[in-house]
Protein backbone atom coordinates (compact mmCIF):
# COMPACT_ATOMS: atom_id res chain seq x y z
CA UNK A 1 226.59 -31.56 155.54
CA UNK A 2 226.69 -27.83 154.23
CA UNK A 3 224.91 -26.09 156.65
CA UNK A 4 225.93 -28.04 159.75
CA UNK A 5 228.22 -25.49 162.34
CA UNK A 6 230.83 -28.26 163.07
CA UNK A 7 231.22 -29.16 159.33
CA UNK A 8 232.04 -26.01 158.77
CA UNK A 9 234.43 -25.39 161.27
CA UNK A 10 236.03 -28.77 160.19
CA UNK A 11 236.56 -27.27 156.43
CA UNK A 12 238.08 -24.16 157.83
CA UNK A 13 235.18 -22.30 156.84
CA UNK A 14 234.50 -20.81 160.39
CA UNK A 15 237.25 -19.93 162.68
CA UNK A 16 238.01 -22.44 165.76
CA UNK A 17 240.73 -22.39 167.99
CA UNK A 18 242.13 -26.28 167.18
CA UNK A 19 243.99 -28.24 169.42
CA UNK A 20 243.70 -31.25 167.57
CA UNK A 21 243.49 -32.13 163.64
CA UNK A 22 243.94 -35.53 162.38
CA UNK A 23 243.10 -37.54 159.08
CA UNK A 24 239.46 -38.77 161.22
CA UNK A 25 238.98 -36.25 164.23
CA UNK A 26 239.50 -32.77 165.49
CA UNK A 27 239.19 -30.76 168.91
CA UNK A 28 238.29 -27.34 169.18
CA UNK A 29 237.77 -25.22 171.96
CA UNK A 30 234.05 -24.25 172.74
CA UNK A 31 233.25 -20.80 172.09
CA UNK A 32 230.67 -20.87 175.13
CA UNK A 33 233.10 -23.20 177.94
CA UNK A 34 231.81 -24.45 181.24
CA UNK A 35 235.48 -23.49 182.28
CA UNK A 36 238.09 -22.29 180.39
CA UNK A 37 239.63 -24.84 177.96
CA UNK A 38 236.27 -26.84 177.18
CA UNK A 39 237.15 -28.44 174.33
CA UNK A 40 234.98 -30.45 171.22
CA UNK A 41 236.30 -33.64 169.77
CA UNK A 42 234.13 -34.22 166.55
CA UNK A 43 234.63 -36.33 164.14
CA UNK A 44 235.46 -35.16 160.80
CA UNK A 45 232.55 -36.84 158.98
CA UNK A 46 229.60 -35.46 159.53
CA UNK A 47 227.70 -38.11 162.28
CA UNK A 48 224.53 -37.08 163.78
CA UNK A 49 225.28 -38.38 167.32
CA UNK A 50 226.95 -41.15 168.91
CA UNK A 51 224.28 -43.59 167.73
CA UNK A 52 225.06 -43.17 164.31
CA UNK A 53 229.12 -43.21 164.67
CA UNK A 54 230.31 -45.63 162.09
CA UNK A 55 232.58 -48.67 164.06
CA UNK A 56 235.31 -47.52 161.63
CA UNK A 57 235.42 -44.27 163.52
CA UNK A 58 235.07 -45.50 167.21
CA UNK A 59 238.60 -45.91 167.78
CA UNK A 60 239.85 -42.86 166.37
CA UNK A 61 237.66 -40.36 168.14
CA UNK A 62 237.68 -42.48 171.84
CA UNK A 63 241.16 -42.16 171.39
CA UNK A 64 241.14 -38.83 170.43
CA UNK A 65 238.88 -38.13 173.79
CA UNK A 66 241.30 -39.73 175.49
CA UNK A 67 244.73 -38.17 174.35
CA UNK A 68 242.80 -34.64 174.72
CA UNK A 69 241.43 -35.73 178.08
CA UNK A 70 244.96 -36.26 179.24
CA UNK A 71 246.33 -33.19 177.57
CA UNK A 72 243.91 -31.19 179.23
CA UNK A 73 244.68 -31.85 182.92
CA UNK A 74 248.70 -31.76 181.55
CA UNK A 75 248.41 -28.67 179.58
CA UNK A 76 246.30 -26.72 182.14
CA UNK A 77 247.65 -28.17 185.26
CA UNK A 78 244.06 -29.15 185.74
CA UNK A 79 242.84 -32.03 188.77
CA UNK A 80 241.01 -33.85 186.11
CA UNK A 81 238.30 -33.96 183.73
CA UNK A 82 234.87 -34.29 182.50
CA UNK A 83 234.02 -36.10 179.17
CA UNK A 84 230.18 -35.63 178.33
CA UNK A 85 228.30 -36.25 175.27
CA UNK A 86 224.67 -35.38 174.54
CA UNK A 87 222.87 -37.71 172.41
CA UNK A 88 219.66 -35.99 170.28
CA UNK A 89 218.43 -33.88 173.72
CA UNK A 90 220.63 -31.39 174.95
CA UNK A 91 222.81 -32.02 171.55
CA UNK A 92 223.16 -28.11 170.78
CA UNK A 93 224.48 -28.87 166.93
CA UNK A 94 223.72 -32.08 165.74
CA UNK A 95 227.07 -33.08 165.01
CA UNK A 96 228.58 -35.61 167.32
CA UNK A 97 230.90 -33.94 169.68
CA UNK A 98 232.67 -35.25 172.70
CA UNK A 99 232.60 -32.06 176.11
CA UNK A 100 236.67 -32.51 177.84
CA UNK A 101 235.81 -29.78 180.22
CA UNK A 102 239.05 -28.82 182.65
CA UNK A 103 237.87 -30.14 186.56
CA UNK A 104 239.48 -28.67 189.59
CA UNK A 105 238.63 -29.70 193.26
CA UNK A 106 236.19 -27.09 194.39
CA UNK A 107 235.50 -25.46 190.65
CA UNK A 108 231.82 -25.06 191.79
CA UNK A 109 230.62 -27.50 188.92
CA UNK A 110 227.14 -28.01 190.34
CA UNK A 111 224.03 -29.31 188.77
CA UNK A 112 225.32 -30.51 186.00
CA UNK A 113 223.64 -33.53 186.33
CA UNK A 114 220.00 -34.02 187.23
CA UNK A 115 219.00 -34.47 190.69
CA UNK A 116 219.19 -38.58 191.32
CA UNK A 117 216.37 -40.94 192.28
CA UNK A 118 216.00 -44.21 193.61
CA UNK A 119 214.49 -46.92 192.58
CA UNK A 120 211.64 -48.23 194.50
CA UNK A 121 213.16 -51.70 195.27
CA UNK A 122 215.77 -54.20 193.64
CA UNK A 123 213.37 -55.63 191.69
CA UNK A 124 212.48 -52.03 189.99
CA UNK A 125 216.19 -52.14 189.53
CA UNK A 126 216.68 -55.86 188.33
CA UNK A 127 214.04 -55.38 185.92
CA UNK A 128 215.60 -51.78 184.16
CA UNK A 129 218.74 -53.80 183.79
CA UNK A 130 216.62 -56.78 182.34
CA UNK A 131 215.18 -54.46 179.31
CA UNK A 132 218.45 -53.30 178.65
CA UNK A 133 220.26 -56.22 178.44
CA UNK A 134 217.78 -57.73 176.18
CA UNK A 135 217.86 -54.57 174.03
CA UNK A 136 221.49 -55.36 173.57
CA UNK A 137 221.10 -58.96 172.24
C-alpha cells in the first residue's frame, strides 16, 4: 500500500531502527516507546490488522513475536515483556503490528489496560462465553 507508514518503512523508504528483517516479517523500534526498546513486528505484506493476517503468515510473524519477545528481556536485561496488538481501535497505522514493550518489576506501567468489571453473575458470564463459542463454529 503506497501511502501506508509501515509499508514504507518496510521498503526502506523511511528510516527505522531494525532489529529484525526476514523474507515475511520485520521489527522496528517505535519512534514514540512506552519504555525504551518498544519494538514493532509487522509483517511485510501490507495486512490491515490481525483479522485479515493471511494463515500463510501466522507462523512467521508469532514466531517472529516470539524470538523478539525473548531477545528483548536478553538483550536489555529486561524482567519480561508485554506483547499487545490493537485491532481497528487504538490501531495508530493500520498496518498490523505486534507492541514487545521491555517490562521491569516496578516500571510504573499503569493503566494500560482499562479499569476491569465484573460480571453480574455466572450466568452473565456463561452466556458471553456461549456467543463466542458459537461465533467460532
Amino acid at each position: 500500500m503506497p501511502t501506508c507508514p509501515f509499508c514504507a518503512i518496510v521498503r526502506g523508504e523511511v528510516p527505522a531502527s531494525f532489529v529484525l528483517r526476514e523474507e515475511a516479517v520485520c521489527a522496528f523500534l517505535d519512534v514514540r516507546p512506552v519504555f525504551k526498546g518498544h519494538v514493532l513486528v509487522v509483517p511485510r505484506e501490507h495486512t490491515d490488522d490481525l483479522l485479515a493476517l493471511p494463515a500463510p503468515l501466522m507462523s512467521p510473524v508469532f514466531t517472529a513475536v516470539q524470538r523478539v519477545a525473548r531477545a528483548v528481556e536478553k538483550g536489555l536485561e529486561a524482567d519480561g515483556s508485554f506483547v499487545a496488538i490493537n485491532t481497528k481501535i487504538s490501531q495508530s497505522v493500520p498496518h498490523l503490528h505486534v507492541h514487545v514493550i521491555p517490562r521491569r518489576k516496578g516500571d510504573g506501567l499503569r493503566g494500560f489496560f482499562w479499569p476491569r468489571g465484573k460480571y453480574d453473575s455466572d450466568e452473565e458470564r456463561d452466556g458471553f462465553a456461549r456467543r463466542i463459542a458459537e461465533a467460532l463454529t
